[in-house]
Protein backbone atom coordinates (compact mmCIF):
# COMPACT_ATOMS: atom_id res chain seq x y z
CA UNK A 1 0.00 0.00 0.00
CA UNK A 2 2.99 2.16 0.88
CA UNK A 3 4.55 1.52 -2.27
CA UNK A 4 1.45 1.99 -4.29
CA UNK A 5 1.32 5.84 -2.96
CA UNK A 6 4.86 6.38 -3.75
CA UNK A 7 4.36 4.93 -7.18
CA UNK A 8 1.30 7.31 -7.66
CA UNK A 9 3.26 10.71 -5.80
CA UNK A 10 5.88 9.70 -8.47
CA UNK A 11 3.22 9.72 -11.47
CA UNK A 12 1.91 12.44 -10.85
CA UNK A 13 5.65 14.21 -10.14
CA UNK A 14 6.34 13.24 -13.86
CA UNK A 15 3.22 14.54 -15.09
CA UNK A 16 3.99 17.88 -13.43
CA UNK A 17 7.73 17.57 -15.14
CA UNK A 18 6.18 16.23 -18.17
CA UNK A 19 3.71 19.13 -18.64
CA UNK A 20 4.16 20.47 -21.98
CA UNK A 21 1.49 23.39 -22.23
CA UNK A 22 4.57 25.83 -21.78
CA UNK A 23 5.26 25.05 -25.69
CA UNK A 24 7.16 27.95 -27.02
CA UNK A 25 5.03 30.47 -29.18
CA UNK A 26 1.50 29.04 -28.34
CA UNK A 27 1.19 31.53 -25.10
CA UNK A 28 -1.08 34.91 -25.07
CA UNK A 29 1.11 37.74 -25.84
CA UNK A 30 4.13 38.48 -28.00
CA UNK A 31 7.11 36.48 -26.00
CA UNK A 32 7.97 32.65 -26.22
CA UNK A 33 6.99 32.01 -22.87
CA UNK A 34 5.90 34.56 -20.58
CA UNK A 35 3.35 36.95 -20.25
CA UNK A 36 3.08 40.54 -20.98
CA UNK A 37 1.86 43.46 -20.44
CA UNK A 38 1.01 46.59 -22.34
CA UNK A 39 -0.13 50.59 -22.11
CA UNK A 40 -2.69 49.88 -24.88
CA UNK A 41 -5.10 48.13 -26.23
CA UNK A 42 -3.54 44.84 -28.76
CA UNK A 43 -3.73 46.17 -32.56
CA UNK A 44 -5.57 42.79 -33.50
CA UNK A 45 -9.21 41.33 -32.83
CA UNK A 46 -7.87 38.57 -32.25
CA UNK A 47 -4.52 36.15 -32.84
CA UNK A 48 -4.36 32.49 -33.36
CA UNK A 49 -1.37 30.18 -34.81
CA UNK A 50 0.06 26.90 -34.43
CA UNK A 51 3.90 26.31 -32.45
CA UNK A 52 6.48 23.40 -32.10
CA UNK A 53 9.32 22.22 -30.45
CA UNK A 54 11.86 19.95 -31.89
CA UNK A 55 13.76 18.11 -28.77
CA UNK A 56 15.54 15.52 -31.40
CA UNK A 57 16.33 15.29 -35.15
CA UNK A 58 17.41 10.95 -35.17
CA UNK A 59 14.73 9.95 -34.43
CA UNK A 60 12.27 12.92 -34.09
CA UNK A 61 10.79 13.95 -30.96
CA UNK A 62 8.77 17.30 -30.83
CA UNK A 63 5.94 18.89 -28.55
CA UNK A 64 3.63 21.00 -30.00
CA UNK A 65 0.06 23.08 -30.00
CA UNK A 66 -1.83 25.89 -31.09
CA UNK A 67 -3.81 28.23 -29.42
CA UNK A 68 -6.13 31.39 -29.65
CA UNK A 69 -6.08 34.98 -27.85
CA UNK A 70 -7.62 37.72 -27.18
CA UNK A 71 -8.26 40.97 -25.34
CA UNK A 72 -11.77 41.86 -24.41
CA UNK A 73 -12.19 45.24 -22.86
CA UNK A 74 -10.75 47.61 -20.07
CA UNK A 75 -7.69 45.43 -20.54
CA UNK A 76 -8.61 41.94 -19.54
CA UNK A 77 -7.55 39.15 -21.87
CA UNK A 78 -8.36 35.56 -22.49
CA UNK A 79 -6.40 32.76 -24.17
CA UNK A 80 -6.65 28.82 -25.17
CA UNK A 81 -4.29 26.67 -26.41
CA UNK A 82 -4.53 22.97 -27.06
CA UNK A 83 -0.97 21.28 -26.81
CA UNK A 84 0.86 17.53 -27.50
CA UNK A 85 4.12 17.06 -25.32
CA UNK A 86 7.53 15.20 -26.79
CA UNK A 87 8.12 11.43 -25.76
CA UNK A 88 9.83 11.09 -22.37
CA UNK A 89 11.48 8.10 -23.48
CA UNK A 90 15.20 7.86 -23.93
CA UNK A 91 16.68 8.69 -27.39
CA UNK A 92 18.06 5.44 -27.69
CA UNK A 93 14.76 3.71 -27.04
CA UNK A 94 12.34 6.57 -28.80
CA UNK A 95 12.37 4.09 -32.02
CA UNK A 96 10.68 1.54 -29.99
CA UNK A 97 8.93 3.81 -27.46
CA UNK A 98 5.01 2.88 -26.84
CA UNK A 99 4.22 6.24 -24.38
CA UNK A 100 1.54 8.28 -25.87
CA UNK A 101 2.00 12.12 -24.25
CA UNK A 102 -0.77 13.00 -23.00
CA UNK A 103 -2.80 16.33 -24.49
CA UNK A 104 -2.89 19.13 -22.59
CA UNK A 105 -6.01 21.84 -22.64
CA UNK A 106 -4.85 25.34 -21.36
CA UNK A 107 -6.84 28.16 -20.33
CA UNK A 108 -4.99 31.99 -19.07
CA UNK A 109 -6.39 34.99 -18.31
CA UNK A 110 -4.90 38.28 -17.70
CA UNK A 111 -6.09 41.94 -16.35
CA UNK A 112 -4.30 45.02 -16.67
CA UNK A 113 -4.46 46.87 -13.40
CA UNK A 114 -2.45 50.18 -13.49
CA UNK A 115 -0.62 52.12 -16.23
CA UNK A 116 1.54 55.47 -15.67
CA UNK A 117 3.09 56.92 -18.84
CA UNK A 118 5.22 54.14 -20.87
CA UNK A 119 4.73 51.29 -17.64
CA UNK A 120 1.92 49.10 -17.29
CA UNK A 121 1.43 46.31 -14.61
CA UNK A 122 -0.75 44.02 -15.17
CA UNK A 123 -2.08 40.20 -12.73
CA UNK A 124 -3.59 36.99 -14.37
CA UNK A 125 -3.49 32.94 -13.80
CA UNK A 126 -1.93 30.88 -16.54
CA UNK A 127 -2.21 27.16 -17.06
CA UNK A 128 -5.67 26.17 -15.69
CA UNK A 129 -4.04 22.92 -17.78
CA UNK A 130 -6.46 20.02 -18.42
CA UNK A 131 -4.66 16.76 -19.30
CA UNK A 132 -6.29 14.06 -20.88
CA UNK A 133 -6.05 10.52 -18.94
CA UNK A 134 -4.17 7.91 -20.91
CA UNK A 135 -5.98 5.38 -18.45
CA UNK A 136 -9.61 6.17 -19.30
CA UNK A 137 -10.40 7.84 -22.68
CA UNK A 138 -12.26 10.97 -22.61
CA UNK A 139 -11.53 12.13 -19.17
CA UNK A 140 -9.98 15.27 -18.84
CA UNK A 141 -8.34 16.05 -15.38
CA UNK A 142 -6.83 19.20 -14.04
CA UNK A 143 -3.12 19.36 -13.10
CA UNK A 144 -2.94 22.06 -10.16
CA UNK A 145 0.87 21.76 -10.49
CA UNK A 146 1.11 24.18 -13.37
CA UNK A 147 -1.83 26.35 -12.02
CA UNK A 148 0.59 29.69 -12.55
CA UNK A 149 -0.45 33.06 -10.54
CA UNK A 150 1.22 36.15 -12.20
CA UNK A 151 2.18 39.73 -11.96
CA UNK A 152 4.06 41.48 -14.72
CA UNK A 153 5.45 44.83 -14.79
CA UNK A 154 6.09 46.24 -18.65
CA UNK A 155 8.16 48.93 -19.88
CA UNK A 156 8.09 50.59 -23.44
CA UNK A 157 10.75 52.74 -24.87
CA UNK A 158 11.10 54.52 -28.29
CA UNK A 159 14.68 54.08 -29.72
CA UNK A 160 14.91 56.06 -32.75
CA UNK A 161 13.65 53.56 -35.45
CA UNK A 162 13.69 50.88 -32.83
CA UNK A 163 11.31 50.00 -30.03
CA UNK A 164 12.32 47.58 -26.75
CA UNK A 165 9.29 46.12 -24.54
CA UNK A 166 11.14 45.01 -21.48
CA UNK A 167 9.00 42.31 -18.79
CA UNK A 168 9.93 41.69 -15.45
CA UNK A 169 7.30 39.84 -13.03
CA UNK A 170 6.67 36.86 -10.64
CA UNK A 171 5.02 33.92 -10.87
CA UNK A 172 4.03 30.49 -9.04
CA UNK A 173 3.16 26.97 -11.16
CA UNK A 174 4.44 26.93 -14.51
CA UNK A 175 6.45 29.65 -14.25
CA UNK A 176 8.48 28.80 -11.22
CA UNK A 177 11.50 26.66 -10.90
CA UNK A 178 11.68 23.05 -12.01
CA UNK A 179 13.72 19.72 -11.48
CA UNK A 180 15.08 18.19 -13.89
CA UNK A 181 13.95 14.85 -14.81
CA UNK A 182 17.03 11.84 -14.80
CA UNK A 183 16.05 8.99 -17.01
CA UNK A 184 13.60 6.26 -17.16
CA UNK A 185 15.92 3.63 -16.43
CA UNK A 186 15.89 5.07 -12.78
CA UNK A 187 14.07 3.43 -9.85
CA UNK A 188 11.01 4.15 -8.40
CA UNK A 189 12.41 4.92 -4.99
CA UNK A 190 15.95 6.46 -6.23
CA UNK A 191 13.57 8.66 -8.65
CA UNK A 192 11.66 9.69 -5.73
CA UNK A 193 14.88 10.82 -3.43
CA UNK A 194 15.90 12.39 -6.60
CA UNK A 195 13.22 14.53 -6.74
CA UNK A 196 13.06 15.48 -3.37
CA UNK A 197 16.64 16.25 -3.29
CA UNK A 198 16.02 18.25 -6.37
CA UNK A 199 12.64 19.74 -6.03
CA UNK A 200 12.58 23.57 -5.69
CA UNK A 201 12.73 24.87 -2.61
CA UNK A 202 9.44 26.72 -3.40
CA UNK A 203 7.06 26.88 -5.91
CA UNK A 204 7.28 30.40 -7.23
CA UNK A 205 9.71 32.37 -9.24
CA UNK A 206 10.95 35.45 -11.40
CA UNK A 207 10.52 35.87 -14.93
CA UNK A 208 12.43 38.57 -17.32
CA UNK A 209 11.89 39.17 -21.27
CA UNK A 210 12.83 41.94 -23.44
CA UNK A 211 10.91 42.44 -27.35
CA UNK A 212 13.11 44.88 -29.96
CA UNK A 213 11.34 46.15 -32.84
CA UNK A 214 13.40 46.61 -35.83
CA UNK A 215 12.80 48.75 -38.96
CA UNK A 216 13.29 45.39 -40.92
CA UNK A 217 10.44 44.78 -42.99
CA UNK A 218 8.82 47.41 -42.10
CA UNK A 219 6.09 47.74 -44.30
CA UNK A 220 4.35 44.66 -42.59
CA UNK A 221 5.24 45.69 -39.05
CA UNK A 222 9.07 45.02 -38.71
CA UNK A 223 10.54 42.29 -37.66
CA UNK A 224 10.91 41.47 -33.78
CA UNK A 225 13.89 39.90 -32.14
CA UNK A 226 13.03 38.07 -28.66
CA UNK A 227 14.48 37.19 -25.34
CA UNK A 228 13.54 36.10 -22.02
CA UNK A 229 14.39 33.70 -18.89
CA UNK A 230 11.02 31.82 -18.06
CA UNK A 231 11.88 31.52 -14.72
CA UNK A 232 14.32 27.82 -15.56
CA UNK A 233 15.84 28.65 -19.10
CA UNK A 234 17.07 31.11 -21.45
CA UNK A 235 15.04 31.42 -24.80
CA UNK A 236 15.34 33.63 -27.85
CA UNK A 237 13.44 33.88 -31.18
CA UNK A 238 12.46 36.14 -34.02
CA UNK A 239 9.48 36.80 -34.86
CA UNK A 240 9.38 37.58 -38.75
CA UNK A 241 6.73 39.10 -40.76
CA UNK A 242 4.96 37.28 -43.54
CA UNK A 243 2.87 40.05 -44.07
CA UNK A 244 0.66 42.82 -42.34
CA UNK A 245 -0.78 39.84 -40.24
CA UNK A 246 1.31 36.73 -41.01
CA UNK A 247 4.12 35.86 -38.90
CA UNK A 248 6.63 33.38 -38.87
CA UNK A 249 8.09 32.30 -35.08
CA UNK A 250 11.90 31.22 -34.93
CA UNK A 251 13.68 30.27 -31.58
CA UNK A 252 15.66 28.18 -29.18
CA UNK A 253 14.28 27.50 -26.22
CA UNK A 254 16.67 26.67 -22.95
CA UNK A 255 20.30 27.68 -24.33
CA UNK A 256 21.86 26.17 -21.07
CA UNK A 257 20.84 23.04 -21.28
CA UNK A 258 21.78 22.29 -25.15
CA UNK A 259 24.77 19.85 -23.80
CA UNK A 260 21.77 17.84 -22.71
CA UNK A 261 20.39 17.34 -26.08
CA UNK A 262 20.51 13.61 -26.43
CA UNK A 263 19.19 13.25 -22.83
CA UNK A 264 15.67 12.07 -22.15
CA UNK A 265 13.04 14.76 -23.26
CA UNK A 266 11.60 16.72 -19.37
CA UNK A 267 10.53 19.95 -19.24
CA UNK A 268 13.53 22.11 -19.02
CA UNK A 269 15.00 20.65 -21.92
CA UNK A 270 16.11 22.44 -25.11
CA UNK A 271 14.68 22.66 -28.24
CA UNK A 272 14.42 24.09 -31.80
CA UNK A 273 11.01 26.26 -32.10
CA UNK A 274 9.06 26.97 -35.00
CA UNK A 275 5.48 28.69 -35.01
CA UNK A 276 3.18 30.68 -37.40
CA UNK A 277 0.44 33.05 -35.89
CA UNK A 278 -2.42 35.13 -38.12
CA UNK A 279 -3.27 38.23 -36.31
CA UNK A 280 -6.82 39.49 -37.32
CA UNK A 281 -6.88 43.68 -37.52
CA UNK A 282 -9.47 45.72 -35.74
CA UNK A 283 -11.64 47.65 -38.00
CA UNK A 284 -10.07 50.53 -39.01
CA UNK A 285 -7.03 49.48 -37.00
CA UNK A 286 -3.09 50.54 -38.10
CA UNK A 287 -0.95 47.44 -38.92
CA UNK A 288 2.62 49.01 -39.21
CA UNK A 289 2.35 50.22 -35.27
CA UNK A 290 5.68 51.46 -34.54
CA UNK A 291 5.69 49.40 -30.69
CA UNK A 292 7.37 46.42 -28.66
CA UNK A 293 6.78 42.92 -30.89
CA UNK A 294 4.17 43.05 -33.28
CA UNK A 295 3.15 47.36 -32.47
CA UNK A 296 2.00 46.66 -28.49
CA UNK A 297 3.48 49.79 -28.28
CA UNK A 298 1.69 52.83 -27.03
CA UNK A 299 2.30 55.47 -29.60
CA UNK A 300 -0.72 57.81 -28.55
CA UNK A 301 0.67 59.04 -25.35
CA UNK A 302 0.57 57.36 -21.53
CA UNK A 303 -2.83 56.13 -20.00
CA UNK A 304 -4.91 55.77 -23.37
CA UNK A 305 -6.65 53.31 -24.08
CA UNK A 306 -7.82 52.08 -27.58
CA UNK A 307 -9.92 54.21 -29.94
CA UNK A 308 -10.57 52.90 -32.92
CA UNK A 309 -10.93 57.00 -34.04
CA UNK A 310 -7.57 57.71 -33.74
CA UNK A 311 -6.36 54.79 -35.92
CA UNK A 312 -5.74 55.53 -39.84
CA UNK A 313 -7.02 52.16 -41.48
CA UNK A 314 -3.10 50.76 -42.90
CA UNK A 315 -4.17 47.28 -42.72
CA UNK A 316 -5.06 46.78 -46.03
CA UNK A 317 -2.72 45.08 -48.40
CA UNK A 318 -0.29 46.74 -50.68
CA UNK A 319 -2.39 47.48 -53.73
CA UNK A 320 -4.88 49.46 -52.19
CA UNK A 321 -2.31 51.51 -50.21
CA UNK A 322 -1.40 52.36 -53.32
CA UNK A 323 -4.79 52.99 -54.32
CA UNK A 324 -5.26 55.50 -51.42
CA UNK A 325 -2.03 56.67 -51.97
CA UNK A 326 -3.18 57.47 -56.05
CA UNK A 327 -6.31 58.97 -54.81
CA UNK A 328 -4.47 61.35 -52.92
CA UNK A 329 -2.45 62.45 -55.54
CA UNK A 330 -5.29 62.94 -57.71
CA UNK A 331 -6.78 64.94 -54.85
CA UNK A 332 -4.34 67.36 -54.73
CA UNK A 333 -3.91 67.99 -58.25
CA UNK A 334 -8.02 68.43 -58.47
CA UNK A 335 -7.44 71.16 -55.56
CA UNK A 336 -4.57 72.64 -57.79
CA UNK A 337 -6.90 72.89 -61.36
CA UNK A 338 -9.94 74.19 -59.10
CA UNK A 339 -7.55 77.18 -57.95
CA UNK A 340 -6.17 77.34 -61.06
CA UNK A 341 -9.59 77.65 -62.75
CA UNK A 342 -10.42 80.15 -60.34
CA UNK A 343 -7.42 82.15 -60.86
CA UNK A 344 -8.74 81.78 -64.94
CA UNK A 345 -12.06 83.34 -64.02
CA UNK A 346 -10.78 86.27 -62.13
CA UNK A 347 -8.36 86.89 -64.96
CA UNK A 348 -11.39 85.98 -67.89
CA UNK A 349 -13.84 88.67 -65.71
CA UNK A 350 -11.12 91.49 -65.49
CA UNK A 351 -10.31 90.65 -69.09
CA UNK A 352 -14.27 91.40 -69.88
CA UNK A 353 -14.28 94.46 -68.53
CA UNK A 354 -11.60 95.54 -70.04
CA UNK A 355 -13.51 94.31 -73.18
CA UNK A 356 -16.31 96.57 -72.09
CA UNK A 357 -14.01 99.47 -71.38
CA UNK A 358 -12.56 99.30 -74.95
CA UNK A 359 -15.89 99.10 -75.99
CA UNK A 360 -17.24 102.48 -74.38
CA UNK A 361 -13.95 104.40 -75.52
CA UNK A 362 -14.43 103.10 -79.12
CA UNK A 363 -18.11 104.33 -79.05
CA UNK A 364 -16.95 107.37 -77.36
CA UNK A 365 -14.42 107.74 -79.87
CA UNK A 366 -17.21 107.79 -83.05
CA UNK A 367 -19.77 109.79 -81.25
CA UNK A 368 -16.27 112.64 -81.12
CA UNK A 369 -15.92 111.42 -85.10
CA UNK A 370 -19.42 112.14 -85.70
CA UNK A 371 -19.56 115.19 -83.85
CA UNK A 372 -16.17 116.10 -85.11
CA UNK A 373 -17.14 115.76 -88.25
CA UNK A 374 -20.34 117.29 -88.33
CA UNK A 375 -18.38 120.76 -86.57
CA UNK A 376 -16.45 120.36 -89.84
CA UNK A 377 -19.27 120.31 -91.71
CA UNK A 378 -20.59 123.67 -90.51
CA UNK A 379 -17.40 125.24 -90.18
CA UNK A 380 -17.07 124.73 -94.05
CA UNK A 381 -20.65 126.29 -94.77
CA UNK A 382 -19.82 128.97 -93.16
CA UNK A 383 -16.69 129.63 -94.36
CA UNK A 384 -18.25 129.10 -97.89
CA UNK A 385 -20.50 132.06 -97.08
CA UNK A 386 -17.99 134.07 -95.45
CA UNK A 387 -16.35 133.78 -99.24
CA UNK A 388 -19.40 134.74 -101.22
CA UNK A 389 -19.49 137.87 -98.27
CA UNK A 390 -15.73 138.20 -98.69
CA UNK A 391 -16.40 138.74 -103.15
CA UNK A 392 -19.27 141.28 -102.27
CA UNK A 393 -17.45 143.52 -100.14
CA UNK A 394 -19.59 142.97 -96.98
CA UNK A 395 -16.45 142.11 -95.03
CA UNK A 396 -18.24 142.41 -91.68
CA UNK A 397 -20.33 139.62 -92.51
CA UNK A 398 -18.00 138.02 -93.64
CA UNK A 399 -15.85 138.15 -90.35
CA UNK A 400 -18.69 136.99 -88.50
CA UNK A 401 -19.06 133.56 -91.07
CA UNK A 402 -15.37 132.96 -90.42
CA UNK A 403 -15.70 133.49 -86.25
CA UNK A 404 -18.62 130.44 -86.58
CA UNK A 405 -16.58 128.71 -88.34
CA UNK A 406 -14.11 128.64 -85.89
CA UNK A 407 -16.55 128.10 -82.72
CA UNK A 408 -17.24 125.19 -84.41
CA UNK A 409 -13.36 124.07 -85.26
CA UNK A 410 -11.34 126.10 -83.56
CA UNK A 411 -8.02 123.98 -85.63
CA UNK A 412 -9.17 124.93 -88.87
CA UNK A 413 -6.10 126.79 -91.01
CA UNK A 414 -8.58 127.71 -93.79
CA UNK A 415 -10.96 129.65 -91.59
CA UNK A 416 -8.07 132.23 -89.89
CA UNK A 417 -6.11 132.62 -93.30
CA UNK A 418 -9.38 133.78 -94.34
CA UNK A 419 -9.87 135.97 -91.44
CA UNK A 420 -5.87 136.61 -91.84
CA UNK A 421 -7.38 138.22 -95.54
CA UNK A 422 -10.66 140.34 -94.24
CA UNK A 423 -8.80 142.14 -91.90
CA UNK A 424 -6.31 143.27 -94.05
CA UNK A 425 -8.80 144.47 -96.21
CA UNK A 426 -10.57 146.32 -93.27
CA UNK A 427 -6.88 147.97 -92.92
CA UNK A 428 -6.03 146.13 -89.70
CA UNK A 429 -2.35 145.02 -90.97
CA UNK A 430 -1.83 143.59 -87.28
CA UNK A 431 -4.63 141.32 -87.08
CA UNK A 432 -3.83 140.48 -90.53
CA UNK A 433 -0.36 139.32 -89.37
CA UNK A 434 -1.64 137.46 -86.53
CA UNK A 435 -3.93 135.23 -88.18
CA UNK A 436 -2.00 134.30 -91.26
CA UNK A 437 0.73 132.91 -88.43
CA UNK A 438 -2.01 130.92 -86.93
CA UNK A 439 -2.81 129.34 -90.05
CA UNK A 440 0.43 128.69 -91.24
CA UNK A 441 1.03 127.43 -87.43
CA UNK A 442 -1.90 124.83 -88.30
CA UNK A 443 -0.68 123.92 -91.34
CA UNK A 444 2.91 124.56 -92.21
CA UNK A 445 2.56 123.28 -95.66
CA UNK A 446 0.42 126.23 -96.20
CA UNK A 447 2.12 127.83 -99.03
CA UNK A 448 -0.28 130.90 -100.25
CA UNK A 449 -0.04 131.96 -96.54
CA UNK A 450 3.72 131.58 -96.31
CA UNK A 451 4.10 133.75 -99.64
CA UNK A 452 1.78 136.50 -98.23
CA UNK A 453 3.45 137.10 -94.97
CA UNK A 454 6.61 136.84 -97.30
CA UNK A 455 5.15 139.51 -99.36
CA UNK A 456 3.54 141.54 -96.28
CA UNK A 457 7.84 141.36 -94.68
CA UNK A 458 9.00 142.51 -98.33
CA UNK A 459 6.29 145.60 -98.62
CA UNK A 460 5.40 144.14 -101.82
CA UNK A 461 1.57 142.89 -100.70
CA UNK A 462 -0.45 143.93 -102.78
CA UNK A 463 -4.91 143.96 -102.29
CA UNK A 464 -5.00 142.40 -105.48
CA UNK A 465 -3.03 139.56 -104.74
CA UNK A 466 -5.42 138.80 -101.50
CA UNK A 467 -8.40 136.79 -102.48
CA UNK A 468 -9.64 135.46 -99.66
CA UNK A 469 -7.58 132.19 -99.88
């Protein structure tokens, strides 16, 4: 009876070492292993993806699982995963090994509880593990060994065109301390003073992680480079992007313990990882977040939360970035021909009235012809019958024809050479004078005026030679 309780203490001891849900890459959050914490709200609806652990190459032995995430609201996040541990057997005796690993049904939660500027802390319980019981099919049991309490402090920094998420916190369960397991050739009772000897001396531990962002591929996100001690190993990874919300999960899990490669597979052992993880956007959510692994980063200032307003909708592929991008472009330009159409208006209206001002001056301009030209008209008739005065001797009259005539064009030569003519023959030499100049002034071309003053300087003018021009 003894015996049979040590044998079962012992079982259920390996189960705890032989726990597998701590698979690297199928956790909630961005890290191989632990949990984190952020200022803001995650960038996806939702994130789901497959991860795998190779423990041995000849013959194969890997773990492996996939699981499902996501962060409801005010902070408080849920995850599943659904994982298959390695063989415990022996490399030299996997080939012929007959253990089945049991699966292993994980549930975590996490709440954020305080945030001040770039830090956020935030508590949760991982691995509420369900194993299912090799002995009778279909029954699930739950493995209170793993049960993990958590709090994790996280810290994000902008580094020019970097960003580093660091994660320190404390944890019980899975994330504490474990023993290693020896080999399955050992005895029952040397395997249980083993384990004693070995056992932690409590069941609770510290956890560290940093995430650096890197402008490498940055159009889907850039690529993140990983590393963190789980609270018994050293792991590292990349995390590279596919696309906007494709990744592909590199890593090594447990650097220190690599010499023990070819030992029998236990929970701290090392191991190749490999995992792929979809990330489904937010409506109207930015893909290319400039944060810690995969844009957890706050970029919107301390202490705000989420809003979907205040993201520009980048999630879309390529082509229609480009799209937007083109529409843009065409925007602008459509802004530039509007103004420059409007500039073409002003200029076509001032051009019109100009138009219209060229227009009145022209009309002005033949209303002065006509007018001119009907003065001219006059003048002439009068200056017609100032002549037929001039021939009858009524040189008063005549005077007074030649004085309308002039009223009515005050630049006509004809009309003072004519006057120039009556008063010489009233006997007013002077007046004479003056008006032939005027004339001549007028018209310089005037040559009968120019060879009567000529005669009028030589005293050889005589009335006869005056004939009223």
């Amino acid at each position: 009876m003894a015996l049979s309780k040590k044998i079962v203490i012992i079982v259920s001891f390996f189960q705890f070492l032989y726990g597998s849900t701590r698979v690297a890459y199928t956790r909630p959050g961005y890290m191989m292993r632990i949990p984190t914490t952020s200022t803001m709200k995650t960038p996806y609806l939702f994130r789901t993806g497959v991860g795998a652990e190779i423990h041995n190459f000849n013959p194969m032995n890997t773990s492996g699982g996939v699981f499902f995430d996501i962060e409801l609201n005010r902070g408080f996040g849920f995850g599943f995963s659904a994982v298959k541990g390695a063989d415990t057997t022996r490399v030299e005796n996997l080939l012929q090994s007959q253990y089945n690993p049991p699966v292993e049904f994980g549930f975590h939660f996490q709440q954020r509880v305080y945030m001040y500027n770039d830090l956020s802390l935030s508590v949760g319980l991982q691995d509420v593990v369900f194993e299912s019981s090799s002995d009778e099919e279909g029954i699930l049991n739950l493995n209170t060994e793993l049960l993990s309490f958590f709090v994790v402090l996280g810290s994000e920094k902008d580094l020019g065109e970097y960003k580093m998420n660091t994660y320190f916190g404390f944890g019980t369960g899975g994330l504490a301390p474990v023993s290693r397991f020896v080999n399955d050739t050992t005895t029952v009772n040397s395997a249980l003073s083993d384990s004693v000897e070995n056992a932690p001396e409590s069941n609770a531990g510290i956890f560290i992680g940093f995430g650096l962002k890197t402008p490498y591929f940055a159009r889907w996100g850039g690529m993140d480079i990983v590393g963190e001690f789980d609270g018994s190993g050293v792991n590292v990874g990349l995390r590279i992007p596919l696309t906007s919300d494709y990744r592909l999960n590199l890593g090594f899990t447990h650097l220190d313990q690599i010499p023990n490669w070819q030992d029998a597979y236990w929970l701290g052992h090392s191991g190749i990882s490999i995992g792929f993880s979809m990330e489904v956007p937010r409506e109207g959510q930015s893909r290319n977040l400039p944060g810690g692994p995969s844009a957890p980063m706050n970029i919107y200032g301390p202490n705000k939360e989420f809003n979907q307003d205040n993201f520009i909708p980048l999630h879309r592929d390529s082509t229609i970035a480009m799209a937007n991008i083109a529409v843009e472009t065409l925007r602008d330009s459509m802004s530039l021909m509007n103004n420059e159409m409007r500039n073409l208006l002003v200029r076509l209206s001032a051009m019109e009235q100009n138009t219209k001002f060229l227009s009145d001056s022209l009309t002005s301009i033949k209303l002065e012809s006509n007018v001119s030209e009907k003065n001219m008209n006059e003048a002439l008739r009068h200056l017609s019958k100032s002549l037929r005065y001039f021939y009858a001797g009524d040189y008063r009259e005549a005077l007074k024809e030649v004085d309308l005539a002039l009223e009515l064009n005050p630049n006509l030569a004809l009309a003072y050479a004519r006057r120039g003519s009556i008063y010489y023959k009233l006997g007013d030499v002077q007046r004479a004078t003056i008006n032939w100049n005027l004339a001549l002034r007028l018209d310089p071309e005037y040559t009968d005026v120019r060879n009567i003053l000529k005669a009028l300087h030589e005293n050889k003018l005589k009335n006869a030679s005056i004939e009223g021009d």
